[in-house]
Protein backbone atom coordinates (compact mmCIF):
# COMPACT_ATOMS: atom_id res chain seq x y z
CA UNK A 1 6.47 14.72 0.34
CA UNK A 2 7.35 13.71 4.10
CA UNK A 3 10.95 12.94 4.18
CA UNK A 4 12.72 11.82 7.42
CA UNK A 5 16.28 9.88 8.39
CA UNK A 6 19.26 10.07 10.46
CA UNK A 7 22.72 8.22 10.57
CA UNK A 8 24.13 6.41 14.03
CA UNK A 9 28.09 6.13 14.20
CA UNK A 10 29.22 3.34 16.18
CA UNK A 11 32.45 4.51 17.00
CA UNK A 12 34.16 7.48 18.44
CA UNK A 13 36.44 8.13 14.82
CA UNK A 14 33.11 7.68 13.48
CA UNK A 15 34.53 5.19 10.82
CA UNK A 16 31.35 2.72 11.00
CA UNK A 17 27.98 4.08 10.39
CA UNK A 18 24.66 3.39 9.83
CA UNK A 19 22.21 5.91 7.72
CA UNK A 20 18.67 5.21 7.11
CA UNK A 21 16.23 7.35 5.26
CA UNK A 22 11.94 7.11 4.84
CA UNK A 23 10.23 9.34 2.13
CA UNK A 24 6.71 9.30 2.00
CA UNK A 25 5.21 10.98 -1.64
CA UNK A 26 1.68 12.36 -1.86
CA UNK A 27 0.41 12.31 -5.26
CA UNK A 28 -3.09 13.56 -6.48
CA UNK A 29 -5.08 13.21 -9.80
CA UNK A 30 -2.82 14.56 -13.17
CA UNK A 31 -5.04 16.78 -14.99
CA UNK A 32 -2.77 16.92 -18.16
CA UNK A 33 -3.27 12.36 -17.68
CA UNK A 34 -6.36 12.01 -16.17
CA UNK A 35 -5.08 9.33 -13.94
CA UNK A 36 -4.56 9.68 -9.74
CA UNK A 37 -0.84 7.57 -9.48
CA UNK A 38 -1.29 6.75 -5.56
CA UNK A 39 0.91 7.42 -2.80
CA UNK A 40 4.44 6.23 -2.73
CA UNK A 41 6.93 4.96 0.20
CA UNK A 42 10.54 4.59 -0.63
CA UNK A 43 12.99 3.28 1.83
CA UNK A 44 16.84 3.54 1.81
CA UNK A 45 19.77 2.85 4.23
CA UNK A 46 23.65 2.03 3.90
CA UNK A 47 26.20 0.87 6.33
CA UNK A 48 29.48 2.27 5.99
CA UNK A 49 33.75 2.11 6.96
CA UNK A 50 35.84 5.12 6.57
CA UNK A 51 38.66 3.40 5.22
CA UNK A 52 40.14 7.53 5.14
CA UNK A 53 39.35 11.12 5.40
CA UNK A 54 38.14 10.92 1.23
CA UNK A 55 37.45 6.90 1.44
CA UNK A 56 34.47 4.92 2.28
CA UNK A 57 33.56 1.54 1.22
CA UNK A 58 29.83 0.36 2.05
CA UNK A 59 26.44 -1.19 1.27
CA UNK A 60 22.95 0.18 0.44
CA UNK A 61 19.66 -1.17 0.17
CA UNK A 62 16.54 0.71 -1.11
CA UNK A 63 12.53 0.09 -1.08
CA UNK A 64 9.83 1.21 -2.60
CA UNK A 65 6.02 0.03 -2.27
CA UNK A 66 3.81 2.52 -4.46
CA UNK A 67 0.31 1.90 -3.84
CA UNK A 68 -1.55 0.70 -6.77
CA UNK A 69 -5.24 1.68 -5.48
CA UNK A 70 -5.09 5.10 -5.95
């Protein structure tokens, strides 16, 4: 698994952010199966407000292609 993200704050308080993360999964044949599942991308990323120090209200989307051809 390759697994990369970071998150931008767009203000000094850092009350608004943006996070975004990319996960890249390597899978090979099952032995126990007998079946190879394919690779796998997944994609994920929220925007936030600090509404307090224990508070945040936000939204997050997430991806994920798996590849079928394997």
């Amino acid at each position: 698994m390759i697994t990369g993200g970071g998150t931008l704050y767009f203000d000094k308080q850092k009350s608004w952010s943006l996070s975004a993360l990319g996960r890249y999964e390597i899978n090979y044949k099952s032995s126990d199966w007998n079946i190879t599942p394919g690779d796998t991308l997944s994609l994920e990323g929220g925007l936030g407000k600090s509404l307090s120090p224990t508070f945040e209200l936000g939204v997050q989307a997430h991806y994920q292609l798996p590849d079928h051809l394997g």
